[in-house]
PDB file of N, CA and C in Angstrom:
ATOM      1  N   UNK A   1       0.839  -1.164   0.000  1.00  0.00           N
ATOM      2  CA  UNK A   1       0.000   0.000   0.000  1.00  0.00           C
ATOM      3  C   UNK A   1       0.892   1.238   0.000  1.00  0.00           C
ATOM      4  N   UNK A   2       0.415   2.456  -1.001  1.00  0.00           N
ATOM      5  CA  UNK A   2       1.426   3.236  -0.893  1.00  0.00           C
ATOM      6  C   UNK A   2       0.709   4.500  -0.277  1.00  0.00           C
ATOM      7  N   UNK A   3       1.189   5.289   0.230  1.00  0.00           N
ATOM      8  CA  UNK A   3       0.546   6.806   1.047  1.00  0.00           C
ATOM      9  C   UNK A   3       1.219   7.954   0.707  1.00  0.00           C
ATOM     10  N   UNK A   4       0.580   8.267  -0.147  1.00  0.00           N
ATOM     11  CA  UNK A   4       1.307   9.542  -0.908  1.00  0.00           C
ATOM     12  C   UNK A   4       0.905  10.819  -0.001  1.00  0.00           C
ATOM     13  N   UNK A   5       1.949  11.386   0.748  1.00  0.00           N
ATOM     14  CA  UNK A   5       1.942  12.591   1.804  1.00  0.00           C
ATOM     15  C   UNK A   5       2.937  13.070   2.078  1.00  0.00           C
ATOM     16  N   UNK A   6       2.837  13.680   3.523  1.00  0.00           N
ATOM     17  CA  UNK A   6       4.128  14.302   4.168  1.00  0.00           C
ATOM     18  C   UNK A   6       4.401  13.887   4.838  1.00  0.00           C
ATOM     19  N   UNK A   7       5.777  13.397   5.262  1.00  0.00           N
ATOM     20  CA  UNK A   7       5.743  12.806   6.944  1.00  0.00           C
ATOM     21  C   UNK A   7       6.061  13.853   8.008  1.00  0.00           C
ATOM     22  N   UNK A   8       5.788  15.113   7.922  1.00  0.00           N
ATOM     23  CA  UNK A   8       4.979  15.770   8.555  1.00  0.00           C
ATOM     24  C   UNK A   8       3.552  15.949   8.938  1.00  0.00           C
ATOM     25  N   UNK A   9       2.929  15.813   7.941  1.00  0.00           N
ATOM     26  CA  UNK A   9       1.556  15.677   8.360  1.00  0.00           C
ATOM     27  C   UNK A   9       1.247  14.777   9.186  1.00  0.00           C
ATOM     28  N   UNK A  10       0.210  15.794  10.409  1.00  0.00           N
ATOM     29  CA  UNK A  10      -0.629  14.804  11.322  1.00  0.00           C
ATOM     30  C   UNK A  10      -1.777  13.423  10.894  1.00  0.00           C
ATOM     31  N   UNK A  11      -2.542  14.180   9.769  1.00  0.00           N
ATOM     32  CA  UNK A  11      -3.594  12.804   9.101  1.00  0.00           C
ATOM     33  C   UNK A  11      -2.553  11.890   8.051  1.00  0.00           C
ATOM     34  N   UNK A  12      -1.397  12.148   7.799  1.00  0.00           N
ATOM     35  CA  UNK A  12      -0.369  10.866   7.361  1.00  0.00           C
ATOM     36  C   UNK A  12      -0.013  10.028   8.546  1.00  0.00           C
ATOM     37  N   UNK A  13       0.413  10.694   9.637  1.00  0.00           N
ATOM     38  CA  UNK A  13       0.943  10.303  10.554  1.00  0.00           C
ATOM     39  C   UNK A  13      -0.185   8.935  11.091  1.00  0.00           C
ATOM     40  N   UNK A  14      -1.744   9.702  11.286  1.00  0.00           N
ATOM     41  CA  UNK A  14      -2.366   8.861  11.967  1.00  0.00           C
ATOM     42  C   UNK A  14      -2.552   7.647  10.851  1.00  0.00           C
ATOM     43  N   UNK A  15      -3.042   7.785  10.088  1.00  0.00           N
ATOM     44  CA  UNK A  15      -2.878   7.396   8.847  1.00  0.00           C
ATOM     45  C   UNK A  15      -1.766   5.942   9.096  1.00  0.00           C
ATOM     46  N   UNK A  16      -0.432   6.222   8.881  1.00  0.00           N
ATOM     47  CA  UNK A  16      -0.042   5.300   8.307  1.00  0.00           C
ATOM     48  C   UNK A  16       0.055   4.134  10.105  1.00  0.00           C
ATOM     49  N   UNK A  17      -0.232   5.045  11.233  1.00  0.00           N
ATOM     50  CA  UNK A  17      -0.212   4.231  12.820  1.00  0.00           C
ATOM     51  C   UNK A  17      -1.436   2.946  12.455  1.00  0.00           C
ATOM     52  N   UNK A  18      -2.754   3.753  12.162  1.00  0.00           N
ATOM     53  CA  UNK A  18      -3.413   2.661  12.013  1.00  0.00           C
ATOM     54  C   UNK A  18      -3.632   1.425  11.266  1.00  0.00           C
ATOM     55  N   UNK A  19      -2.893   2.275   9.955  1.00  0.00           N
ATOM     56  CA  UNK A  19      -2.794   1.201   8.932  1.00  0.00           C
ATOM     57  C   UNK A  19      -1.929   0.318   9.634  1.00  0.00           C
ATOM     58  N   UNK A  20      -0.935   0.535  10.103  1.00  0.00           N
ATOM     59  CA  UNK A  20       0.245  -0.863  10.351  1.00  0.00           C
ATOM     60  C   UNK A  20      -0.223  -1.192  11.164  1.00  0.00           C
ATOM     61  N   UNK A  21      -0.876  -0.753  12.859  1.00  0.00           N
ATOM     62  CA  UNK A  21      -1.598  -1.526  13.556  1.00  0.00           C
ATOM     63  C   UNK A  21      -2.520  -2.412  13.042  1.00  0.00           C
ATOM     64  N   UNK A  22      -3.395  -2.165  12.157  1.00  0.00           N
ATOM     65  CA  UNK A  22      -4.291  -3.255  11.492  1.00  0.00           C
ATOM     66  C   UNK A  22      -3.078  -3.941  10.179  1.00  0.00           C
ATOM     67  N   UNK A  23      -2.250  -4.092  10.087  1.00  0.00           N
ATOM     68  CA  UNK A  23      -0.949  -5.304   9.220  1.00  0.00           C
ATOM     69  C   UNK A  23      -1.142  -4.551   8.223  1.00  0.00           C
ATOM     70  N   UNK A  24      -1.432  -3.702   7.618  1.00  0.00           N
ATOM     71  CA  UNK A  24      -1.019  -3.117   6.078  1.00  0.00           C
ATOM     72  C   UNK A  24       0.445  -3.010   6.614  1.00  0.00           C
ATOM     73  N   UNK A  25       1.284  -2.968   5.282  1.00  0.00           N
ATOM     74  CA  UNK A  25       2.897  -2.815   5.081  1.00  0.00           C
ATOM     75  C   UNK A  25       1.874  -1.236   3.988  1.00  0.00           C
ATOM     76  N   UNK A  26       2.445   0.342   4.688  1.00  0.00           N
ATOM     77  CA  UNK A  26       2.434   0.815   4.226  1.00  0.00           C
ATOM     78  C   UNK A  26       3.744   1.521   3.785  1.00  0.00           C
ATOM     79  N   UNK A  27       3.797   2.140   2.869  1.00  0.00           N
ATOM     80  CA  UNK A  27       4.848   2.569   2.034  1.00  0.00           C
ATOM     81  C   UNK A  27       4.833   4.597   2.232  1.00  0.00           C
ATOM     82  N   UNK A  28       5.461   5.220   2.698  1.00  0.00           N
ATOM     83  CA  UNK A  28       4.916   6.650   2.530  1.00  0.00           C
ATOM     84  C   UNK A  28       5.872   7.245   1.553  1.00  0.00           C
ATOM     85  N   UNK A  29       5.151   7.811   0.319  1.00  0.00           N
ATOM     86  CA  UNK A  29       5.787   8.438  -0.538  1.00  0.00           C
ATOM     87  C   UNK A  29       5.665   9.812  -0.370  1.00  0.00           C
ATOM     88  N   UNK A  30       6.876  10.729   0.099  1.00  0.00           N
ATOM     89  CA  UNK A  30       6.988  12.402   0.394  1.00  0.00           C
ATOM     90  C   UNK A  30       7.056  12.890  -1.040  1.00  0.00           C
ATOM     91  N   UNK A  31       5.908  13.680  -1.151  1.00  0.00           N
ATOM     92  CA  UNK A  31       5.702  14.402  -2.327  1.00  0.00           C
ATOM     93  C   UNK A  31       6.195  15.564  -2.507  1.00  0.00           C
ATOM     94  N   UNK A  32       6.998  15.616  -1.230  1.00  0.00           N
ATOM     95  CA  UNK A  32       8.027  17.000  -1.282  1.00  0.00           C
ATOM     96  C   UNK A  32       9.214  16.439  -1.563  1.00  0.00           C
ATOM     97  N   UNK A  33       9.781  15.580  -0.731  1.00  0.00           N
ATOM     98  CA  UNK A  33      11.341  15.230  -1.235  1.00  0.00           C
ATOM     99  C   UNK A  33      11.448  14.265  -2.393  1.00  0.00           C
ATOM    100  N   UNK A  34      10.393  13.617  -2.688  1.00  0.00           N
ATOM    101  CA  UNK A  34      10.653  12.469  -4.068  1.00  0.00           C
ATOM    102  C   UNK A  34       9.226  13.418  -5.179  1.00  0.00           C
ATOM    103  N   UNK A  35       9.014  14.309  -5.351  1.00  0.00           N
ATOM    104  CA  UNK A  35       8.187  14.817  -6.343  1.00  0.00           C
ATOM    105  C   UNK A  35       7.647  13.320  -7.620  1.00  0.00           C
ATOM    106  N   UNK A  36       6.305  13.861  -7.739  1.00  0.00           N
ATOM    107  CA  UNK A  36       5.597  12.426  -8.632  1.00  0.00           C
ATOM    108  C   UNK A  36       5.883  13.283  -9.966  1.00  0.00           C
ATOM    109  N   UNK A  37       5.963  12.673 -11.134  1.00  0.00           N
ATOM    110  CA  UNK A  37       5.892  12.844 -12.559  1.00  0.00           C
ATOM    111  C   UNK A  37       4.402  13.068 -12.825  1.00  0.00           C
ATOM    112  N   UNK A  38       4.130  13.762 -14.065  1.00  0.00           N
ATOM    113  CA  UNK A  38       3.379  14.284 -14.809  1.00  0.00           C
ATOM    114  C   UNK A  38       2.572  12.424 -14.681  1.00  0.00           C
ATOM    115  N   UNK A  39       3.403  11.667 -15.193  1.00  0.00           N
ATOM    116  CA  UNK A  39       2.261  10.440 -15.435  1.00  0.00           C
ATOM    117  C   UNK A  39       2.254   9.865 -14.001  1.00  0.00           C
ATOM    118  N   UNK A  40       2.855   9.705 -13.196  1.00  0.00           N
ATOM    119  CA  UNK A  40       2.174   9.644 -11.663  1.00  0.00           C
ATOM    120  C   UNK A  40       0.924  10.363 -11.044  1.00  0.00           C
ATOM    121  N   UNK A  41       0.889  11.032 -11.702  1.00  0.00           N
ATOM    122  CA  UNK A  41      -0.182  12.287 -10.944  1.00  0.00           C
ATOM    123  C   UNK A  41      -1.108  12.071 -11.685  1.00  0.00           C
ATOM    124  N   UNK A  42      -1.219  11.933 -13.044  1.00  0.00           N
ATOM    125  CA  UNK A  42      -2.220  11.435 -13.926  1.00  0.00           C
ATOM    126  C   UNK A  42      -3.169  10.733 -13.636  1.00  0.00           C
ATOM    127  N   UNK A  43      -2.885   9.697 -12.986  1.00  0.00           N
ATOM    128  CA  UNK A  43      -4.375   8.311 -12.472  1.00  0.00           C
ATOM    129  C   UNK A  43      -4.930   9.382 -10.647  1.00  0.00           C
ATOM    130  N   UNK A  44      -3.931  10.179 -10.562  1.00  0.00           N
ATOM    131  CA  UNK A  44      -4.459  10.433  -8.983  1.00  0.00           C
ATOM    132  C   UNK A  44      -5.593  12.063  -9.095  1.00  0.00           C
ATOM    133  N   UNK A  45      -4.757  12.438 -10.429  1.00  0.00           N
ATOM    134  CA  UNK A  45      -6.113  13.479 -10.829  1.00  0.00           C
ATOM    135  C   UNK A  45      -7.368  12.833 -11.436  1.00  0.00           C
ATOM    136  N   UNK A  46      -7.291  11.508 -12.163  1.00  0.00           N
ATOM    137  CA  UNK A  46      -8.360  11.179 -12.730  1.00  0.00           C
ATOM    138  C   UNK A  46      -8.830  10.596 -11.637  1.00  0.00           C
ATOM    139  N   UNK A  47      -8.961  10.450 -10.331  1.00  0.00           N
ATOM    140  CA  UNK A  47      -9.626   9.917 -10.000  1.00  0.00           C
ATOM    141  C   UNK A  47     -10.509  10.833  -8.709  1.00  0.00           C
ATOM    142  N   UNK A  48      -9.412  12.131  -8.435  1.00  0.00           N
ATOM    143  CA  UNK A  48      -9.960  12.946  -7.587  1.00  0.00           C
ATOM    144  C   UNK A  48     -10.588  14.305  -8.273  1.00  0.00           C
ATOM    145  N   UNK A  49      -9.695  14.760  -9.366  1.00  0.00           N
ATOM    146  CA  UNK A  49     -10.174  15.799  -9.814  1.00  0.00           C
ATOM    147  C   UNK A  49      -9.762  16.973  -9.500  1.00  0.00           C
ATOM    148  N   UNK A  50     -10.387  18.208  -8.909  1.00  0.00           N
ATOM    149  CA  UNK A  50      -9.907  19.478  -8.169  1.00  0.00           C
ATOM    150  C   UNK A  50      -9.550  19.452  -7.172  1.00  0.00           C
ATOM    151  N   UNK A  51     -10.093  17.840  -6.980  1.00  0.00           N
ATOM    152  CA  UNK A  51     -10.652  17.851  -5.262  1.00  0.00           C
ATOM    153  C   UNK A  51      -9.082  17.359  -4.339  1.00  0.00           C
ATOM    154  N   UNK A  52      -8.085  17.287  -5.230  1.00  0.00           N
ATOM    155  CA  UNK A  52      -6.745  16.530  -4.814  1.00  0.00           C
ATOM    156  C   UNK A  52      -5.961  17.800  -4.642  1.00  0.00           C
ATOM    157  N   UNK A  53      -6.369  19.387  -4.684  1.00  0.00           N
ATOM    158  CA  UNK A  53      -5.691  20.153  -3.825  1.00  0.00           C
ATOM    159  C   UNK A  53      -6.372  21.044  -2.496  1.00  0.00           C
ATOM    160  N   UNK A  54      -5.173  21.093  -1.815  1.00  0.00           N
ATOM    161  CA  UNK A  54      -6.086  21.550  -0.451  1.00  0.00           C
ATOM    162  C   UNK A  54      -5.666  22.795  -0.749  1.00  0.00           C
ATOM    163  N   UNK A  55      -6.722  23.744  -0.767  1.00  0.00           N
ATOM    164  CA  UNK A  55      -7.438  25.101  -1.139  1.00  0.00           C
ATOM    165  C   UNK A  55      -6.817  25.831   0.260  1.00  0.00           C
ATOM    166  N   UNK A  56      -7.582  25.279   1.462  1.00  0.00           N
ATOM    167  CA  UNK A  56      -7.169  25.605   2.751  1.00  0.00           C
ATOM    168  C   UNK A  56      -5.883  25.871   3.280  1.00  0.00           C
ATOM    169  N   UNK A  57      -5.127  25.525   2.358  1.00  0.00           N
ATOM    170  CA  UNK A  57      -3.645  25.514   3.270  1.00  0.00           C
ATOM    171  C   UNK A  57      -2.918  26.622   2.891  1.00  0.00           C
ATOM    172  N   UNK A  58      -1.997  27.227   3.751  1.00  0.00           N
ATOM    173  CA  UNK A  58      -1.273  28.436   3.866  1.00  0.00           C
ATOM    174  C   UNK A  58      -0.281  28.096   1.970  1.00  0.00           C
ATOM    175  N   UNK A  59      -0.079  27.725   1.863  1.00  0.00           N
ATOM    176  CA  UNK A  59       0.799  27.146   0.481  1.00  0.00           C
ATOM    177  C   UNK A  59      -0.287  27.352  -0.876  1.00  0.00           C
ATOM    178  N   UNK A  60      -1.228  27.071  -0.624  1.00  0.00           N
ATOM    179  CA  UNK A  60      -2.100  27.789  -1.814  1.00  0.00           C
ATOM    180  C   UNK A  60      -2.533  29.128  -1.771  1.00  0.00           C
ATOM    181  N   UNK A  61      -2.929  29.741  -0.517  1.00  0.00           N
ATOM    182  CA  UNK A  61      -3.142  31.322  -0.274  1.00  0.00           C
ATOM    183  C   UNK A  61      -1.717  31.911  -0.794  1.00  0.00           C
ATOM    184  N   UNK A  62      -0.629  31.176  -0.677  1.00  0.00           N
ATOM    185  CA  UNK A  62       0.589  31.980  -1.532  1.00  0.00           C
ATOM    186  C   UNK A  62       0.878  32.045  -2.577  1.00  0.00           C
ATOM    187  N   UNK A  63      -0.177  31.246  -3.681  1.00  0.00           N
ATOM    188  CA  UNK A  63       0.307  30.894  -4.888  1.00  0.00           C
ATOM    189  C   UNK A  63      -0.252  32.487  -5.572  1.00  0.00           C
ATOM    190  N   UNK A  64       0.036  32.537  -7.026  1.00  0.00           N
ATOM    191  CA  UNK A  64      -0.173  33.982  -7.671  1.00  0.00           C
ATOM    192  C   UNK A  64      -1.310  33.380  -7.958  1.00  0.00           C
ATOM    193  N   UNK A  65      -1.862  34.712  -8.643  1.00  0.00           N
ATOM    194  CA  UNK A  65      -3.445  34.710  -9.081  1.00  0.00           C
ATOM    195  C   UNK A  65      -3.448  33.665 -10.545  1.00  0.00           C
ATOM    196  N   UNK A  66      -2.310  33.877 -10.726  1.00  0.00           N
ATOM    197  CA  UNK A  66      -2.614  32.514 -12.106  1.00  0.00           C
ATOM    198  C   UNK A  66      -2.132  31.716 -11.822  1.00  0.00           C
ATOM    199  N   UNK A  67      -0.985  30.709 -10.866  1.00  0.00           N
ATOM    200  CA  UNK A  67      -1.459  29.968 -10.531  1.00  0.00           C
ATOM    201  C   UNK A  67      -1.949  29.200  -9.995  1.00  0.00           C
ATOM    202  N   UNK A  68      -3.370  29.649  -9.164  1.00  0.00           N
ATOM    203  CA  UNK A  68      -4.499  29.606  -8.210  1.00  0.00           C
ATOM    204  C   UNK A  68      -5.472  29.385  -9.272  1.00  0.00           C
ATOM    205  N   UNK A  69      -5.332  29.369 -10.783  1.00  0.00           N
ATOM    206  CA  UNK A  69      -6.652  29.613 -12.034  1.00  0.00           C
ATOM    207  C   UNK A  69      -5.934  28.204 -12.472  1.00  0.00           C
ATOM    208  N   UNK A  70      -4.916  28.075 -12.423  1.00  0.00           N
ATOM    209  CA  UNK A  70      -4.437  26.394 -13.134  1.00  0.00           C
ATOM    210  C   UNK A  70      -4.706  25.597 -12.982  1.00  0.00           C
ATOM    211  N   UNK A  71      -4.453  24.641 -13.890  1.00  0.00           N
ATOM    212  CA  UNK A  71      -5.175  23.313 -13.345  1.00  0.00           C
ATOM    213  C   UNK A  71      -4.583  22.352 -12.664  1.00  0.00           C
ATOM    214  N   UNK A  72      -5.120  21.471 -11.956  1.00  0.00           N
ATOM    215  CA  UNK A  72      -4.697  21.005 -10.843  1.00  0.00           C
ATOM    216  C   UNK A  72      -3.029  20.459 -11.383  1.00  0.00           C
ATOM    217  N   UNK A  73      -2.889  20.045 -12.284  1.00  0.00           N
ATOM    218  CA  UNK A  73      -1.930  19.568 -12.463  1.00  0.00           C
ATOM    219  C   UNK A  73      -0.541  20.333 -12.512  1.00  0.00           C
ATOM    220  N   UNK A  74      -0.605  21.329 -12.900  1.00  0.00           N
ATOM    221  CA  UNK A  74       0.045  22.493 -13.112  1.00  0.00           C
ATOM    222  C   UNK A  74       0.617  22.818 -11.248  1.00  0.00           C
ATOM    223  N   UNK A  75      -0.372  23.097 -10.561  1.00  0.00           N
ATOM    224  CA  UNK A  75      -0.219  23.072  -9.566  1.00  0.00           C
ATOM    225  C   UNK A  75       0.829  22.272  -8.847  1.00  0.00           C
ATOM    226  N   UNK A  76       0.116  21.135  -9.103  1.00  0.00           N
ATOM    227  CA  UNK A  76       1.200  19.992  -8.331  1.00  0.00           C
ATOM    228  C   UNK A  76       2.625  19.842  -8.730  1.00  0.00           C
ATOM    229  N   UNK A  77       2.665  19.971  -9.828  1.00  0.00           N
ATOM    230  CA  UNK A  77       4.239  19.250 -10.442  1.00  0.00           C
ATOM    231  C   UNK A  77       4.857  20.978  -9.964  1.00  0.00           C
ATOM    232  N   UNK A  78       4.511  21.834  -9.902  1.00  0.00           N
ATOM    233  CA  UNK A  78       4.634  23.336  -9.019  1.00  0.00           C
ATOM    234  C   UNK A  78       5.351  23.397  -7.792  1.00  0.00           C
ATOM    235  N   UNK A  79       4.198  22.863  -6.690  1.00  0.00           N
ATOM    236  CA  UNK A  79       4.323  23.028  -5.712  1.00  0.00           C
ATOM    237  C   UNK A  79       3.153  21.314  -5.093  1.00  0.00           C
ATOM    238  N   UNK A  80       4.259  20.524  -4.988  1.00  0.00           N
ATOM    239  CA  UNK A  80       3.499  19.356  -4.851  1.00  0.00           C
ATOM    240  C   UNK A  80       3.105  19.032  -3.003  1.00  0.00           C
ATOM    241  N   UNK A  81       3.486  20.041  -2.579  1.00  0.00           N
ATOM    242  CA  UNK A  81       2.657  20.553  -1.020  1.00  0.00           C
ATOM    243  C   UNK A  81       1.155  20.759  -0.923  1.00  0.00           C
ATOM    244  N   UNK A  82       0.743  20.894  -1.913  1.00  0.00           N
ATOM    245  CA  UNK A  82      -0.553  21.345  -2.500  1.00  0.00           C
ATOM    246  C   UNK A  82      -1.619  20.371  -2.121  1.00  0.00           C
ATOM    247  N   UNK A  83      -1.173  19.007  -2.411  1.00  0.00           N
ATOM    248  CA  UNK A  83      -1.796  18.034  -2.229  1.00  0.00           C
ATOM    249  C   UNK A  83      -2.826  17.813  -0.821  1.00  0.00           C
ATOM    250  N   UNK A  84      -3.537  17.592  -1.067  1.00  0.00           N
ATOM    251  CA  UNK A  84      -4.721  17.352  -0.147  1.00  0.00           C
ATOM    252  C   UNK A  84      -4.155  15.834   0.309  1.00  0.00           C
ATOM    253  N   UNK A  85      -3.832  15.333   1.609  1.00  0.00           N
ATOM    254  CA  UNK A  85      -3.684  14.313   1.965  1.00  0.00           C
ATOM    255  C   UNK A  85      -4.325  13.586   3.072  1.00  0.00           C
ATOM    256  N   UNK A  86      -3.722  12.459   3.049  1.00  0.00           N
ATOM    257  CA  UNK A  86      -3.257  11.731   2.260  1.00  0.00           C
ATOM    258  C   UNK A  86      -3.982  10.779   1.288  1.00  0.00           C
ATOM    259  N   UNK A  87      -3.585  10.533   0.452  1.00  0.00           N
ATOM    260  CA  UNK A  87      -3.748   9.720  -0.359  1.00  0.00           C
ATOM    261  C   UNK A  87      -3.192   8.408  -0.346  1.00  0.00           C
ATOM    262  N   UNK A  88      -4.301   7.212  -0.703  1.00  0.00           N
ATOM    263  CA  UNK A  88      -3.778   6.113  -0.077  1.00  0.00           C
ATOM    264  C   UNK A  88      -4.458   5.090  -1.141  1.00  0.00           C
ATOM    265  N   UNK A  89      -3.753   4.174  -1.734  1.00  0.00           N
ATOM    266  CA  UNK A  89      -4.052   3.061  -2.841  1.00  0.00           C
ATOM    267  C   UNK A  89      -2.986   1.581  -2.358  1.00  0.00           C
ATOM    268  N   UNK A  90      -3.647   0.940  -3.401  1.00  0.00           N
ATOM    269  CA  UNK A  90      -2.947  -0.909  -3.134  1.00  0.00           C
ATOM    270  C   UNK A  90      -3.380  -0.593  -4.622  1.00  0.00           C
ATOM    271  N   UNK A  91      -2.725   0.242  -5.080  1.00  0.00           N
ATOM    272  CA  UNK A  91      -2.921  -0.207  -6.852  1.00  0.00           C
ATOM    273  C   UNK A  91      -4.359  -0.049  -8.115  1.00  0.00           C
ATOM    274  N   UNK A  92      -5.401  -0.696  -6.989  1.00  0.00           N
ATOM    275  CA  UNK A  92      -6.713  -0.948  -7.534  1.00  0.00           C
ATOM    276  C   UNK A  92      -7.809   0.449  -6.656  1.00  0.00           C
ATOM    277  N   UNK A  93      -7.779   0.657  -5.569  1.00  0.00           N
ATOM    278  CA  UNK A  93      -8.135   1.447  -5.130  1.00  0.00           C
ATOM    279  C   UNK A  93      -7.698   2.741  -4.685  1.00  0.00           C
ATOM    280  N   UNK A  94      -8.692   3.746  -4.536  1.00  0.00           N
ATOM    281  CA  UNK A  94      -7.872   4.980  -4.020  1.00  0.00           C
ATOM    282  C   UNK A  94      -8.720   5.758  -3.343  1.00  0.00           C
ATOM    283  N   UNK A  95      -8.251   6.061  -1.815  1.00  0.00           N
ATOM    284  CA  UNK A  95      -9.129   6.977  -0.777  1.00  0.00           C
ATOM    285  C   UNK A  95      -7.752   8.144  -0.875  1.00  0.00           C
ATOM    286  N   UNK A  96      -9.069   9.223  -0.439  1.00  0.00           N
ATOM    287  CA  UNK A  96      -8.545  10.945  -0.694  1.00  0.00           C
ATOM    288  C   UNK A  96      -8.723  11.548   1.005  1.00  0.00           C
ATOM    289  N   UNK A  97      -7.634  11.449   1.972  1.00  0.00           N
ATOM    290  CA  UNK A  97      -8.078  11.735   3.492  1.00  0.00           C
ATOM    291  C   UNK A  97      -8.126  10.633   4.376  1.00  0.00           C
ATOM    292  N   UNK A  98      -8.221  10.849   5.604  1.00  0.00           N
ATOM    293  CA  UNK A  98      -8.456  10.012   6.743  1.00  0.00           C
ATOM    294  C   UNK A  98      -9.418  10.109   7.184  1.00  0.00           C
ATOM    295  N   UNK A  99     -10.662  10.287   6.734  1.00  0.00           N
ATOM    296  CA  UNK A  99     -11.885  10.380   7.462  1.00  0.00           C
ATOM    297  C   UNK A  99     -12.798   9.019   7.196  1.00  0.00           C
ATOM    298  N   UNK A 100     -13.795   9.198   8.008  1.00  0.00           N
ATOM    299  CA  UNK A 100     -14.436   7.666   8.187  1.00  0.00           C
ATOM    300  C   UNK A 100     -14.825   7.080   7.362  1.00  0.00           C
ATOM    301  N   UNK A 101     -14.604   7.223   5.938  1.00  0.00           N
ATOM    302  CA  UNK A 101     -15.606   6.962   4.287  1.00  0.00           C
ATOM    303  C   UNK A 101     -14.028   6.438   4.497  1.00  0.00           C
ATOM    304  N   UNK A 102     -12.640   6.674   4.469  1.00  0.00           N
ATOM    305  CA  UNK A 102     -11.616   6.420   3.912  1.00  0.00           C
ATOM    306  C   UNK A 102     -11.125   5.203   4.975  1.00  0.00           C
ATOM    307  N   UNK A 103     -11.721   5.111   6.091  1.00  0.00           N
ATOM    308  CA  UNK A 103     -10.874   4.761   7.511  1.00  0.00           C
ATOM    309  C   UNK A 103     -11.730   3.049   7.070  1.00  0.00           C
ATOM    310  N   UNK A 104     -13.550   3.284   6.378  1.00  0.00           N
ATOM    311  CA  UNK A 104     -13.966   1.930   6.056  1.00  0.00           C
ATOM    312  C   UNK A 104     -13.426   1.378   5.222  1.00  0.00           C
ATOM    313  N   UNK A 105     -12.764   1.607   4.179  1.00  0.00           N
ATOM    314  CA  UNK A 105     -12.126   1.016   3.135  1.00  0.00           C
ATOM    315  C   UNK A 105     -11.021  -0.033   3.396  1.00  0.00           C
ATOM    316  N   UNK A 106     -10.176   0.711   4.158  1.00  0.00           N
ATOM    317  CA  UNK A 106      -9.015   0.466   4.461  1.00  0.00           C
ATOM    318  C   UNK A 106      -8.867  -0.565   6.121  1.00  0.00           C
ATOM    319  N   UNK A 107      -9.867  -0.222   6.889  1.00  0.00           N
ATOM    320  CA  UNK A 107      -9.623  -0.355   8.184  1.00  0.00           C
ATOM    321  C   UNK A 107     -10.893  -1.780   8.417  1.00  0.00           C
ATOM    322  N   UNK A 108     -11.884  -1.788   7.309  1.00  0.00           N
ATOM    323  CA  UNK A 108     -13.259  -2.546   7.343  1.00  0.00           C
ATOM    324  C   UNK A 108     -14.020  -2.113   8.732  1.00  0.00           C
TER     325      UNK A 108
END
């Protein structure tokens, strides 16, 4: 299972505690120090959409007025802090967050 985040972040953090408490072997991929490619990011926009940047965070209130109008992708390969996390797949599936829609998937 891979967890595309920060290992700073608190919902990675909890994130990857529970996963290994319940036996996932998770994997955390830092999207700050190992940046994803144009075709990495590709299946993770098609599957979230706009919805794969966090709007909320001090790192997008800094971006310029154009590119705050770009598209998500533009964004990311940018400033790949952007990311709304975490993001979490085994290949076939993909949850966007740690909240309880994401925690059933993963946690049953």
């Amino acid at each position: 299972m891979i967890l595309y985040g920060l290992p700073t972040c608190s919902e990675c953090k909890k994130a990857t505690k529970a996963l290994s408490d319940a036996g996932h072997r998770v994997t955390l991929r830092d999207v700050r120090a190992d940046p994803l490619s144009e075709a990495e990011w590709a299946p993770l926009i098609a599957e979230f959409g706009d919805n794969i940047i966090d709007r909320k965070s001090q790192t997008y209130r800094n971006l310029s007025v154009w590119m705050r109008e770009s598209e998500a992708e533009a964004q990311l390969l940018d400033q790949p802090a952007l990311m709304a996390r975490p993001i979490l797949t085994d290949g076939s599936r993909y949850t966007l967050g740690w909240d309880d829609a994401a925690q059933a998937v993963w946690l049953g």
